[in-house]
C-alpha atoms as a PDB file:
ATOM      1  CA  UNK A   1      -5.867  21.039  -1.601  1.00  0.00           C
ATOM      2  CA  UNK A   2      -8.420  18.783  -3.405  1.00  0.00           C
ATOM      3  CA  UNK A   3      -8.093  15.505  -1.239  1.00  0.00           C
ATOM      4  CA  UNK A   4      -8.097  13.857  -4.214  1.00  0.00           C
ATOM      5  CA  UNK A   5      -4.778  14.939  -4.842  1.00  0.00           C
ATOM      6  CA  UNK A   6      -3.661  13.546  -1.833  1.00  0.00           C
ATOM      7  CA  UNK A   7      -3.923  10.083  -3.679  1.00  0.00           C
ATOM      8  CA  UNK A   8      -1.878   7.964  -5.926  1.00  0.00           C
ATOM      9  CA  UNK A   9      -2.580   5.154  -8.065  1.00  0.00           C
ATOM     10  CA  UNK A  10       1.021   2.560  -7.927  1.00  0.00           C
ATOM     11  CA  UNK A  11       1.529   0.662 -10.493  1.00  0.00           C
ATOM     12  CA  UNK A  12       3.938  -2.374  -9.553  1.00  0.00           C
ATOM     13  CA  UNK A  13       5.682  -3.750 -12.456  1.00  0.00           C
ATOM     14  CA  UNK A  14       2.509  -2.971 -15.521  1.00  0.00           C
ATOM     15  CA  UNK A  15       3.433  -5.527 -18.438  1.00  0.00           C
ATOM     16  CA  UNK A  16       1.434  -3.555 -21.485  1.00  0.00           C
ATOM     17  CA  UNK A  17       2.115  -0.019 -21.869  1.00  0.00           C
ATOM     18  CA  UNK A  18      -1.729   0.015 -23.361  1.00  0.00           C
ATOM     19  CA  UNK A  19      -2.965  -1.181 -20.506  1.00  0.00           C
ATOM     20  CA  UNK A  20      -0.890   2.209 -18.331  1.00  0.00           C
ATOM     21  CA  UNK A  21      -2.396   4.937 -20.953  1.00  0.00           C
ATOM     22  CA  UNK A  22      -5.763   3.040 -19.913  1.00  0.00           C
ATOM     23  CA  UNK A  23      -5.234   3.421 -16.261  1.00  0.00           C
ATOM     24  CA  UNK A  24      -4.552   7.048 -17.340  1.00  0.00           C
ATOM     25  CA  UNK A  25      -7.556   7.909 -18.527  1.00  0.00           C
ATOM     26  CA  UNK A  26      -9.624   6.068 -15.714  1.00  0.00           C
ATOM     27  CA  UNK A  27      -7.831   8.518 -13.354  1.00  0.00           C
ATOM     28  CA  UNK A  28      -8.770  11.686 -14.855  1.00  0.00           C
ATOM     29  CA  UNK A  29     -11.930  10.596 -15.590  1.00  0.00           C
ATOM     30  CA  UNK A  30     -12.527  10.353 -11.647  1.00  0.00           C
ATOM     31  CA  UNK A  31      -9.976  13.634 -10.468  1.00  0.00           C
ATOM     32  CA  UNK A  32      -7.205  11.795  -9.847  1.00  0.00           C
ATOM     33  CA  UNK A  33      -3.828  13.084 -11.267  1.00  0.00           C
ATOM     34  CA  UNK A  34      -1.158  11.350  -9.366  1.00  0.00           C
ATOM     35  CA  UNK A  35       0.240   7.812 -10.998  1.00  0.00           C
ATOM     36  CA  UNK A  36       3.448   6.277  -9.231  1.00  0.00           C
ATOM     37  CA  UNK A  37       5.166   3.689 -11.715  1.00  0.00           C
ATOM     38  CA  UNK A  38       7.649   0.390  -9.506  1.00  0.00           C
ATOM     39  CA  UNK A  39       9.630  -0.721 -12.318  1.00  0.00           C
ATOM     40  CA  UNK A  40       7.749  -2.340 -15.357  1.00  0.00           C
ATOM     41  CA  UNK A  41       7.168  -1.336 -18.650  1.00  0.00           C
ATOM     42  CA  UNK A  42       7.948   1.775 -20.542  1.00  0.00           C
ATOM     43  CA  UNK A  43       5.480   4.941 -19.518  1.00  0.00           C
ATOM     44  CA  UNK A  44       5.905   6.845 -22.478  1.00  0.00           C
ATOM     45  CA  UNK A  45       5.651   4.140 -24.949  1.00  0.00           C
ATOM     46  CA  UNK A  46       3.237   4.922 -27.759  1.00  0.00           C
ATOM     47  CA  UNK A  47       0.993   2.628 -27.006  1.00  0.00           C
ATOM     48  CA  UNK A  48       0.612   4.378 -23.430  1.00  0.00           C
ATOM     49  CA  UNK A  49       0.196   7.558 -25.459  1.00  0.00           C
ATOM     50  CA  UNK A  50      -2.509   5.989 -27.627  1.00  0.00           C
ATOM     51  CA  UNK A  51      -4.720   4.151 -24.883  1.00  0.00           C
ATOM     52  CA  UNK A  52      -4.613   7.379 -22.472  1.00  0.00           C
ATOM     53  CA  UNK A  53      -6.411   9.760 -25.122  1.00  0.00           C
ATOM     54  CA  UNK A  54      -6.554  13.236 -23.044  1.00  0.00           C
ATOM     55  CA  UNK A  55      -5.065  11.968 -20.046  1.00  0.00           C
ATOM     56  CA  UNK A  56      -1.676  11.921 -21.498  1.00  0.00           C
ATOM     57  CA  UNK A  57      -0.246  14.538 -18.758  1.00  0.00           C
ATOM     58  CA  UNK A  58      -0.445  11.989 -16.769  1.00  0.00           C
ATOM     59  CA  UNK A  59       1.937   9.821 -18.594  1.00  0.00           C
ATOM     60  CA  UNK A  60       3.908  12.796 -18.090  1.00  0.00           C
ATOM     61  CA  UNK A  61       4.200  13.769 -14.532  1.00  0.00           C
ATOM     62  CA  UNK A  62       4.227   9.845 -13.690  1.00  0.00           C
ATOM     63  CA  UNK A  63       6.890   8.826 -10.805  1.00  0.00           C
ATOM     64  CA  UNK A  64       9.482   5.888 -11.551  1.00  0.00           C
ATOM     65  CA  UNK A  65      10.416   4.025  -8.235  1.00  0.00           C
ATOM     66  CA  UNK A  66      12.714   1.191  -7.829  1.00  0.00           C
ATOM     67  CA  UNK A  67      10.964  -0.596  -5.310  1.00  0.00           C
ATOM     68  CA  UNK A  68       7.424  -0.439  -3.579  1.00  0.00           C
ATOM     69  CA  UNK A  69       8.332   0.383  -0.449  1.00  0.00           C
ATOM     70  CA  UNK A  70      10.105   3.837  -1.881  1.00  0.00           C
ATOM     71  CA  UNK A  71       6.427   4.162  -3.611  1.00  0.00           C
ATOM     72  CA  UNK A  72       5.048   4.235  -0.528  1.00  0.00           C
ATOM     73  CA  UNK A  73       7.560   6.180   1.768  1.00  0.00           C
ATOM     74  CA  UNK A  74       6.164   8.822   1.753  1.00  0.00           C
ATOM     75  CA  UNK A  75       2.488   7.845   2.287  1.00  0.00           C
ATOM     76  CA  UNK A  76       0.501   7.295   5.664  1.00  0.00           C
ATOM     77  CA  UNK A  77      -2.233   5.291   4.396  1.00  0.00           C
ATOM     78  CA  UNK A  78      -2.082   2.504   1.917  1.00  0.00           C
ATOM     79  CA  UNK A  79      -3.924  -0.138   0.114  1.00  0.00           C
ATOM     80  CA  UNK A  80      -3.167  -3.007  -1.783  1.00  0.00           C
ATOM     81  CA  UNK A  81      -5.460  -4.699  -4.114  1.00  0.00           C
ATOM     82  CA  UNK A  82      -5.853  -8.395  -4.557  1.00  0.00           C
ATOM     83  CA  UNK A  83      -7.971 -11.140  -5.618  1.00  0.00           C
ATOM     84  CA  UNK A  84      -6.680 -13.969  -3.457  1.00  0.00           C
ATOM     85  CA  UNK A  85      -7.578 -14.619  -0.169  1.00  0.00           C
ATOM     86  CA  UNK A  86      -5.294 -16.670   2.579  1.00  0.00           C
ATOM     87  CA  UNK A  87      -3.223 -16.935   5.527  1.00  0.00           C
ATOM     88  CA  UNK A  88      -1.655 -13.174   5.272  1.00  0.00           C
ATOM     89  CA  UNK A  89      -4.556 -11.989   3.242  1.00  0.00           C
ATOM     90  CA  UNK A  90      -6.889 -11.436   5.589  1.00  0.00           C
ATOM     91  CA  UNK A  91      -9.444  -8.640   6.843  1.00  0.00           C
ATOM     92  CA  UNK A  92      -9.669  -7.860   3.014  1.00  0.00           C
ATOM     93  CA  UNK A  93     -12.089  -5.110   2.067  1.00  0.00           C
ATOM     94  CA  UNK A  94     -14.630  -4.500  -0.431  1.00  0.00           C
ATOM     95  CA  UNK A  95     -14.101  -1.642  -2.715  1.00  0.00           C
ATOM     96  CA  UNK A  96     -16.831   0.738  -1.181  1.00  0.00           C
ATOM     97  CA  UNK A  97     -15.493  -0.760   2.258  1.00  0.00           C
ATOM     98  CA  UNK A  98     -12.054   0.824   1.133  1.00  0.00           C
ATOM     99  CA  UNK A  99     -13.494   3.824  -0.131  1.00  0.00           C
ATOM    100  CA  UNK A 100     -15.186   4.966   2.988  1.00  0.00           C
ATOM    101  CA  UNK A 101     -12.603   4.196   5.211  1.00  0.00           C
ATOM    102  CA  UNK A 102      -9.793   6.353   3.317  1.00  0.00           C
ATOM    103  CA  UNK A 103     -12.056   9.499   2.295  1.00  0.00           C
ATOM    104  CA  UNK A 104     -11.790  10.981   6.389  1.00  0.00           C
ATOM    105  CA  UNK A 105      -8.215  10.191   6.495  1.00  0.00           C
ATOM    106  CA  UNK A 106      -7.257  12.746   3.569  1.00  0.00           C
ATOM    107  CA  UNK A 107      -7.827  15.975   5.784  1.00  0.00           C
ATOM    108  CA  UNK A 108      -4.403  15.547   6.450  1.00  0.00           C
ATOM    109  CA  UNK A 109      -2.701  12.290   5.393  1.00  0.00           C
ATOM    110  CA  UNK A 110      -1.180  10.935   1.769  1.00  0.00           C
ATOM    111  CA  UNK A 111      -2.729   7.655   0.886  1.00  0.00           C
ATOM    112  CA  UNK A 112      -2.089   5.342  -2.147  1.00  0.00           C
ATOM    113  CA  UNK A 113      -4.022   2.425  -3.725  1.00  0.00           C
ATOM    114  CA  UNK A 114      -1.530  -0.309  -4.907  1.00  0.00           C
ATOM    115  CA  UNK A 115      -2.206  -2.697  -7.928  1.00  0.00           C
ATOM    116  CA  UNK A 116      -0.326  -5.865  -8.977  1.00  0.00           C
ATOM    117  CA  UNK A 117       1.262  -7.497 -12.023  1.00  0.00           C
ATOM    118  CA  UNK A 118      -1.471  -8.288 -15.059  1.00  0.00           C
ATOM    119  CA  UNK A 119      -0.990 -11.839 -14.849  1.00  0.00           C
ATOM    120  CA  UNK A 120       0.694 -12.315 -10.855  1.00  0.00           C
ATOM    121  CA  UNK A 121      -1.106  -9.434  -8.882  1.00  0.00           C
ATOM    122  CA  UNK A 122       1.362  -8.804  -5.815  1.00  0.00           C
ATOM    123  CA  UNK A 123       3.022 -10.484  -3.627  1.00  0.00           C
ATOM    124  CA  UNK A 124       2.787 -11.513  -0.182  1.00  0.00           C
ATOM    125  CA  UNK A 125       5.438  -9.613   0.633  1.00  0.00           C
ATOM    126  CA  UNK A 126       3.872  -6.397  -1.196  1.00  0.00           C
ATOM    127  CA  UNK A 127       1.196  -6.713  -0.068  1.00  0.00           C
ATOM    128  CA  UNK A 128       2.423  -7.189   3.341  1.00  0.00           C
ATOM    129  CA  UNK A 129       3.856  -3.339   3.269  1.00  0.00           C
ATOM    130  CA  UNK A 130       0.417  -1.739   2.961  1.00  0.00           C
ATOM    131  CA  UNK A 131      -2.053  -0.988   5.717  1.00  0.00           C
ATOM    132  CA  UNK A 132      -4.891  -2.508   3.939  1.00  0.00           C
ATOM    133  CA  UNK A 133      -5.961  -4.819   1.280  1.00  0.00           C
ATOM    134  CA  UNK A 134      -9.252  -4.492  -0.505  1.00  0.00           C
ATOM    135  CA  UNK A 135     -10.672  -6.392  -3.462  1.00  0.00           C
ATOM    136  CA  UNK A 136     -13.237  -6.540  -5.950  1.00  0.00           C
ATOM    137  CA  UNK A 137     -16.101  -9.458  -5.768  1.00  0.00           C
ATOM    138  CA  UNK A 138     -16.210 -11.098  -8.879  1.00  0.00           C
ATOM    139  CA  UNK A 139     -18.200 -14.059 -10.295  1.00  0.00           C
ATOM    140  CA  UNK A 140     -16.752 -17.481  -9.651  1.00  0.00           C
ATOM    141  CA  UNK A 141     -15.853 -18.490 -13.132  1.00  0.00           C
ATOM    142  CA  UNK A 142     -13.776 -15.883 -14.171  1.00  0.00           C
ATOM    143  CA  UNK A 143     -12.343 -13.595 -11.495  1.00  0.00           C
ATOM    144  CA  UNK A 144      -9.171 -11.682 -13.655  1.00  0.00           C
ATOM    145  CA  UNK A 145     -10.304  -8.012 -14.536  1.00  0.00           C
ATOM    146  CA  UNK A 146      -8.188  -5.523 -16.799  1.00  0.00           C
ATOM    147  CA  UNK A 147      -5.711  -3.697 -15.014  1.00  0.00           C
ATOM    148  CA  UNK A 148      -7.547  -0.160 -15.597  1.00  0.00           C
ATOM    149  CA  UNK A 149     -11.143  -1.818 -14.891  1.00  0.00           C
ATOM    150  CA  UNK A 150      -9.800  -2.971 -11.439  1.00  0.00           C
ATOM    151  CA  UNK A 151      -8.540   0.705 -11.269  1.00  0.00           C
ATOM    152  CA  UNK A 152     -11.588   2.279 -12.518  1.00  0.00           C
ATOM    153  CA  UNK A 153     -13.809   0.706 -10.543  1.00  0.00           C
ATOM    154  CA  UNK A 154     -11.614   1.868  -7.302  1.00  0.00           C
ATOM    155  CA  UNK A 155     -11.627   5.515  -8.700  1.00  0.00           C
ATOM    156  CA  UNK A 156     -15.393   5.136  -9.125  1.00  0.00           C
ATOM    157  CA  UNK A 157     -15.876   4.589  -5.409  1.00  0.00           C
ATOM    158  CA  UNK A 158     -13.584   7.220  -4.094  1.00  0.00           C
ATOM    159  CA  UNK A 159     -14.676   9.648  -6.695  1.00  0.00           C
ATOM    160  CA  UNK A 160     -18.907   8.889  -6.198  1.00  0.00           C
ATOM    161  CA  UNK A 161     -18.436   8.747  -2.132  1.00  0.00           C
ATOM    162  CA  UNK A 162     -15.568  11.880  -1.987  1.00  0.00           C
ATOM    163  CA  UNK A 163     -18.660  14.577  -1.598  1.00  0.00           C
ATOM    164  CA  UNK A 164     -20.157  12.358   1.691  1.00  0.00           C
ATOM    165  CA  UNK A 165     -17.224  13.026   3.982  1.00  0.00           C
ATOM    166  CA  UNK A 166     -16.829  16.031   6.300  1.00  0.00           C
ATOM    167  CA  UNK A 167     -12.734  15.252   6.710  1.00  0.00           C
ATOM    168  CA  UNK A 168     -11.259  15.318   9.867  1.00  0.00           C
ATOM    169  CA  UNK A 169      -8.702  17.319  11.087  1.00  0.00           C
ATOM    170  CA  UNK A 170      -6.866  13.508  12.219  1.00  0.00           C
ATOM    171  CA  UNK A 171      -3.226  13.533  13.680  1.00  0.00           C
ATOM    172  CA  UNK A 172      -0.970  12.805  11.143  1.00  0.00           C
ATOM    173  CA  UNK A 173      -0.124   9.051  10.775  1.00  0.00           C
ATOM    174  CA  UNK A 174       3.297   7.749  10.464  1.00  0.00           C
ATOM    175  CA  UNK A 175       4.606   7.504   6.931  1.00  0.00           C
ATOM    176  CA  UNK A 176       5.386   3.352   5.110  1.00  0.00           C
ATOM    177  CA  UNK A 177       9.131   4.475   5.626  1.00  0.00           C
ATOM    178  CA  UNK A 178       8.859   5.430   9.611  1.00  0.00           C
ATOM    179  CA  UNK A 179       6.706   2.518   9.674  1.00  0.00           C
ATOM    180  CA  UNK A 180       9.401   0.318   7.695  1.00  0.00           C
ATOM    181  CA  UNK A 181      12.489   1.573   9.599  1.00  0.00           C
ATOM    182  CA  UNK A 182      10.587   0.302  12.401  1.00  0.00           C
ATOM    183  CA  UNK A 183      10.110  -2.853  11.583  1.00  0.00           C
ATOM    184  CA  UNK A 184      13.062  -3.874  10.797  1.00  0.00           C
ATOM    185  CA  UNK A 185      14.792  -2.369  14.019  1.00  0.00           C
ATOM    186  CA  UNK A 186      11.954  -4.793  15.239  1.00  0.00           C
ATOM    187  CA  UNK A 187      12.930  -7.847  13.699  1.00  0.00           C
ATOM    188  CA  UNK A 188      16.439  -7.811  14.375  1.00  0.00           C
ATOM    189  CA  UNK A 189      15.524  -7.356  18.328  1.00  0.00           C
ATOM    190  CA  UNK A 190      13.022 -10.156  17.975  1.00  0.00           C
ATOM    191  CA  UNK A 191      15.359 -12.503  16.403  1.00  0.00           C
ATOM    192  CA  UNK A 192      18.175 -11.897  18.845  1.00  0.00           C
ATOM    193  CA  UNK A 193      16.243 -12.360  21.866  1.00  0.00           C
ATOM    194  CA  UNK A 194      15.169 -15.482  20.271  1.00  0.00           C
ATOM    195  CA  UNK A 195      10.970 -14.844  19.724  1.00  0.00           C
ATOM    196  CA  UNK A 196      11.747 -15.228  15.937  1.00  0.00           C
ATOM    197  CA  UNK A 197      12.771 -18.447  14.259  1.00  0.00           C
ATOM    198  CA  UNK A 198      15.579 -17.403  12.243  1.00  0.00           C
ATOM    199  CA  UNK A 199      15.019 -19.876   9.648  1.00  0.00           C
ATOM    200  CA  UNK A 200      11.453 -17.625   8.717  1.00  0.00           C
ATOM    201  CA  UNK A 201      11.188 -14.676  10.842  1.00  0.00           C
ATOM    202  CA  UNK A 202       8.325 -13.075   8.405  1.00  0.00           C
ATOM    203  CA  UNK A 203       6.009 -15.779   9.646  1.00  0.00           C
ATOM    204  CA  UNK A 204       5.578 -13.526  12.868  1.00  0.00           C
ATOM    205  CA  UNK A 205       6.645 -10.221  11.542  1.00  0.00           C
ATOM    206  CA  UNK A 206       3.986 -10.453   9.334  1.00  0.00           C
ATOM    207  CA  UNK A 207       1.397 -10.968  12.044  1.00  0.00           C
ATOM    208  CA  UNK A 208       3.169  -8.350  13.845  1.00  0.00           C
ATOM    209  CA  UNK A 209       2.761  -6.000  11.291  1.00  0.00           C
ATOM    210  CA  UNK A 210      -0.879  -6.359  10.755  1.00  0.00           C
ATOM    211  CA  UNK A 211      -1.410  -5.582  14.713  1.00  0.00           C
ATOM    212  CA  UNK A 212       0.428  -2.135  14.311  1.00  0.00           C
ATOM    213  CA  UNK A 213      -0.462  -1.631  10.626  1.00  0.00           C
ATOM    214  CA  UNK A 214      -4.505  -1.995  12.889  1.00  0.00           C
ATOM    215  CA  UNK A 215      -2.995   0.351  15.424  1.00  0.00           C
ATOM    216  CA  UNK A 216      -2.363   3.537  12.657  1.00  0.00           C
ATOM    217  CA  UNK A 217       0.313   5.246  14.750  1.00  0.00           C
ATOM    218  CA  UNK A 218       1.552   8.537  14.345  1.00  0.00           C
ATOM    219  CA  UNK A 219       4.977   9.472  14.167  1.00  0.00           C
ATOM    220  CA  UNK A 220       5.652   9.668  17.786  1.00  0.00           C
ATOM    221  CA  UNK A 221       4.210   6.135  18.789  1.00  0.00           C
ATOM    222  CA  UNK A 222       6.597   4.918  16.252  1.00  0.00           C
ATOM    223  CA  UNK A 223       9.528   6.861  18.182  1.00  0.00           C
ATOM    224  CA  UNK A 224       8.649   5.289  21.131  1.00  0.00           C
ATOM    225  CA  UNK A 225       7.970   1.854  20.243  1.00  0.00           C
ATOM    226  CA  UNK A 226      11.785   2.007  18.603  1.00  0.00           C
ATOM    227  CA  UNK A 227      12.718   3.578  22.144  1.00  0.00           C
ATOM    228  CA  UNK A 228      11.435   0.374  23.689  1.00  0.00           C
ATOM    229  CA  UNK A 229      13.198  -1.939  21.392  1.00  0.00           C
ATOM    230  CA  UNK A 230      16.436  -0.006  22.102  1.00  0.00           C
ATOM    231  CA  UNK A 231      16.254  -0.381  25.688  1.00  0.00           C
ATOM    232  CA  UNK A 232      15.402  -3.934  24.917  1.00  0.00           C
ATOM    233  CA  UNK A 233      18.301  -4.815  22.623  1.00  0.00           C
ATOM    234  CA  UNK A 234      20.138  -2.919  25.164  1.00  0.00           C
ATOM    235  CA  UNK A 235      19.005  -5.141  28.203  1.00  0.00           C
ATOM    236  CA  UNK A 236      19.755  -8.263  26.258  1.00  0.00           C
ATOM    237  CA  UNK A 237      23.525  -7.958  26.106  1.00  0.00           C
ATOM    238  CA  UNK A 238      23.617 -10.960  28.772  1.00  0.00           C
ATOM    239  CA  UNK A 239      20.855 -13.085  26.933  1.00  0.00           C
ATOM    240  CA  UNK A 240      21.803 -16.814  27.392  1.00  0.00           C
ATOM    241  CA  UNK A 241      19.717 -18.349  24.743  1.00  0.00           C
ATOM    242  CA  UNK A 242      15.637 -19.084  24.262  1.00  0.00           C
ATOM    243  CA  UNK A 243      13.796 -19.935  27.449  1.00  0.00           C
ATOM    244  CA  UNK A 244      12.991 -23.455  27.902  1.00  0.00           C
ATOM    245  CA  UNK A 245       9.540 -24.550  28.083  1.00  0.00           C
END
């Protein structure tokens, strides 16, 4: 398999269908084929057609998902694009930066580069479901690129650097959905043994998930961390309350 192929573009919520046929034709102008679609406008709307000139089979074999995270089940590797930095937007990576660390991981895992809204990006909380985040340095007065340019210019990179890489035979990395399942078996322990505040648990869940979303675990770390929070849940049937400090 081309490792290309191993990647999708996700699209979360696109506004203009011009600005999907764009995207389109940005993709197959650097190999890649595979464009995932979380709600939004229409794909096959004319104006799609128009804007992605000979890249219209991609319009065509685009995915519709209801949600990000079912974007992104089935992928190991992921990472979401943004312009803002902050408090849960951290260790954010330069496109090349990006680039060269997802090439040696598509030996054998599925990866996908997410993009926002046209006007809104993502979210902190989409953003929060991918491993990485990665973004494009811009000049200070005007920051906003086109939805395809910000795609382009990721395609570029991956595309330009994809001859560089001997890929590795890696083990296989735990998919968003393993991943996921896993945190939320996580949170509900937490909270019931009282290390969450209940009244915002993602304050620390989000933390938590950038130290395992660091960690890259395969399928079978994931089994046993869930093991461990079994056995924990399990051993708190007589918890008494928070420890006093």
């Amino acid at each position: 398999m081309n490792p290309l192929d191993r990647i999708s573009i996700v699209l979360v919520e696109p506004q203009h269908p011009g600005n999907v046929g764009m995207v389109c034709r940005a993709m197959k102008n650097m190999g890649l084929t595979r464009l995932r679609v979380v709600k939004g406008c229409r794909v096959d709307h004319p104006d799609a057609v128009k804007f992605a000139v000979s890249a219209r089979d991609l319009i065509g074999t685009a995915e519709r998902f209801e949600s990000l995270a079912d974007a992104l089940a089935d992928t190991e590797v992921s990472i979401a694009t943004t312009r803002r930095h902050g408090k849960y937007r951290q260790e954010v990576l330069t496109v090349a930066e990006a680039a060269d660390r997802l090439l040696p991981q598509l030996g054998t895992h599925r990866a996908a580069l997410v993009f926002g809204r046209e006007d809104s990006g993502l979210t902190t909380e989409e953003v929060s479901l991918c491993c990485w985040n990665a973004t494009i340095p811009t000049g200070d007065d005007y920051g906003s690129l086109n939805l395809a340019q910000a795609v382009l210019i990721f395609c570029y990179e991956i595309f330009s650097r994809s001859g560089q890489f001997a890929l590795e035979a890696l083990r296989t990395q735990a998919t968003s959905g393993e991943l996921e399942t896993c945190f939320g078996q996580m949170e509900e322990v937490l909270l019931k043994i009282g290390f969450l505040n209940p009244q915002n648990p993602d304050h620390i869940m989000r933390s938590l998930r950038r130290i395992f979303f660091r960690a890259e675990m395969d399928s079978r770390e994931v089994a046993i961390l869930r093991g461990m929070l079994t056995q924990i849940d399990w051993a708190s049937g007589n918890f008494e309350g928070k420890k006093k400090v």
